[in-house]
Protein backbone atom coordinates (compact mmCIF):
# COMPACT_ATOMS: atom_id res chain seq x y z
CA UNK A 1 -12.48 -11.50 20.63
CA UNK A 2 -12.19 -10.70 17.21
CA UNK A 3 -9.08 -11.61 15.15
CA UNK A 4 -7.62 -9.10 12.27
CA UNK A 5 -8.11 -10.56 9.00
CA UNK A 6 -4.57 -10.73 6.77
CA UNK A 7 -4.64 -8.26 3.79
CA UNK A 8 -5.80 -10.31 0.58
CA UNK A 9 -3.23 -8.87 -1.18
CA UNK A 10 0.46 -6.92 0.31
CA UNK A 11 1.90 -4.13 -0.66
CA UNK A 12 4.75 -4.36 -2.92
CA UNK A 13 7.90 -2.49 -2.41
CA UNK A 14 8.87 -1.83 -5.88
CA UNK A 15 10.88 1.07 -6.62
CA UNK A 16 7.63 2.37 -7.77
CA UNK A 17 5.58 2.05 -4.84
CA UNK A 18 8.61 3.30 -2.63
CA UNK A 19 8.55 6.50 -4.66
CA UNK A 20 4.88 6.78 -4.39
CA UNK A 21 4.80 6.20 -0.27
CA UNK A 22 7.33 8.52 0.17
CA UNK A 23 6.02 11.28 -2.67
CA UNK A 24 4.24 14.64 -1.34
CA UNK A 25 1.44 13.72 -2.81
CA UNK A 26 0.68 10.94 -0.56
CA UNK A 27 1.72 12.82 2.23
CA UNK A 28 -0.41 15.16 1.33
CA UNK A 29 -3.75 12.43 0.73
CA UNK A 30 -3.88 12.34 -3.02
CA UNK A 31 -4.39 9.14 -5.05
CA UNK A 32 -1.14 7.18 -5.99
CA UNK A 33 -0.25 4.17 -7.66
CA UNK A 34 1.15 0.97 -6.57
CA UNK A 35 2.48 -2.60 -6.82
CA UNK A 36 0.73 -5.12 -4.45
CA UNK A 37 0.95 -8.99 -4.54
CA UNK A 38 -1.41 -12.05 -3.57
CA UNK A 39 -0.26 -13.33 -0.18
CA UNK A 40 -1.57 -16.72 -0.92
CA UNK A 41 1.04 -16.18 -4.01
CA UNK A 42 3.63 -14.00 -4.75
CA UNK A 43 4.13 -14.42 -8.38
CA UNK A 44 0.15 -12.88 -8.73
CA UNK A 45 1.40 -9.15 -8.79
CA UNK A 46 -1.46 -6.55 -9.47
CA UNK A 47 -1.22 -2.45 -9.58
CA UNK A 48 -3.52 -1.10 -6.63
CA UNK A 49 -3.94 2.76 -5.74
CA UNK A 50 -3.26 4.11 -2.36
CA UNK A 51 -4.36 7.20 -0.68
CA UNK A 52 -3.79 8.38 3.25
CA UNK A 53 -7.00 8.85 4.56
CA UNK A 54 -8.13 12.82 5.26
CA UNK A 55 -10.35 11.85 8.30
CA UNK A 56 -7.77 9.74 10.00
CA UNK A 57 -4.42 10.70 9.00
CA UNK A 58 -2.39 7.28 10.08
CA UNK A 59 -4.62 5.44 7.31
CA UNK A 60 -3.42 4.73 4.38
CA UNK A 61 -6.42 3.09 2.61
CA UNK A 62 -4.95 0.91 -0.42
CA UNK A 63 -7.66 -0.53 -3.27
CA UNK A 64 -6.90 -3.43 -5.79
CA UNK A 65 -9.71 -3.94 -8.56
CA UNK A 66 -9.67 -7.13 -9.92
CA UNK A 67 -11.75 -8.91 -12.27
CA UNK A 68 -14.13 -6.45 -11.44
CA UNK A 69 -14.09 -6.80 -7.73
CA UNK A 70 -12.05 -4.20 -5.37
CA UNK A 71 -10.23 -5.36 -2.48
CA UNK A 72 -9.67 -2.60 0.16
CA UNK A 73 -7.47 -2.79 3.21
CA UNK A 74 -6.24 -0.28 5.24
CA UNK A 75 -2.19 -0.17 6.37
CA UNK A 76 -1.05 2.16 9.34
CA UNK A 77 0.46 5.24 7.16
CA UNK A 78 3.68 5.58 9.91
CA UNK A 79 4.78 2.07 9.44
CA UNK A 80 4.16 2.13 6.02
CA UNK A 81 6.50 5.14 5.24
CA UNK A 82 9.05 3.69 7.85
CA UNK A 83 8.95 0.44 5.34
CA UNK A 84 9.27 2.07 2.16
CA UNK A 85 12.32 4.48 3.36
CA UNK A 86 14.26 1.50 4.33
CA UNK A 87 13.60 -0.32 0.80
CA UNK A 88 14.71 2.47 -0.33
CA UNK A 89 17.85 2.74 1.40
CA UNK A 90 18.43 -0.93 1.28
CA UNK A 91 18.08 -0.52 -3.02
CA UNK A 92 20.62 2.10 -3.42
């Protein structure tokens, strides 16, 4: 049995990164940017692009480069967007 690896680092939900889940242009599978954070510590925040994947639409494929490596881990695009619209309603 194989156990799912935690994401190195999580996705932030920033007003910026709530703007960018919820934008068209993720929706529609372009490149957009946002705030992650190391889940061994949360004070290590980093910028990371995201982008829903075009062969499997429920993917949403997010990439953090750093120090010259990239980190990739994909996050389930529904639950994602369900997250970021309730940051965003909690914020206002």
């Amino acid at each position: 049995m194989s156990l799912l690896k935690p994401p190195t680092y999580v996705v932030e939900f920033t007003p910026k990164t709530i703007l960018a889940v919820l934008s068209p242009s993720a929706l529609e599978g372009n490149e957009v940017d946002l705030d992650v954070y190391d889940h061994r510590d949360a004070a290590q925040k980093f910028e990371a692009k995201g982008q829903r994947q075009k062969e499997d639409r429920d993917v949403f494929r997010v990439t953090t480069a750093t120090g010259g490596d990239a980190n990739i881990y994909d996050w389930n695009y529904t639950i994602l967007r369900e997250s970021a619209d309730r940051h965003r309603k909690i914020k206002k």
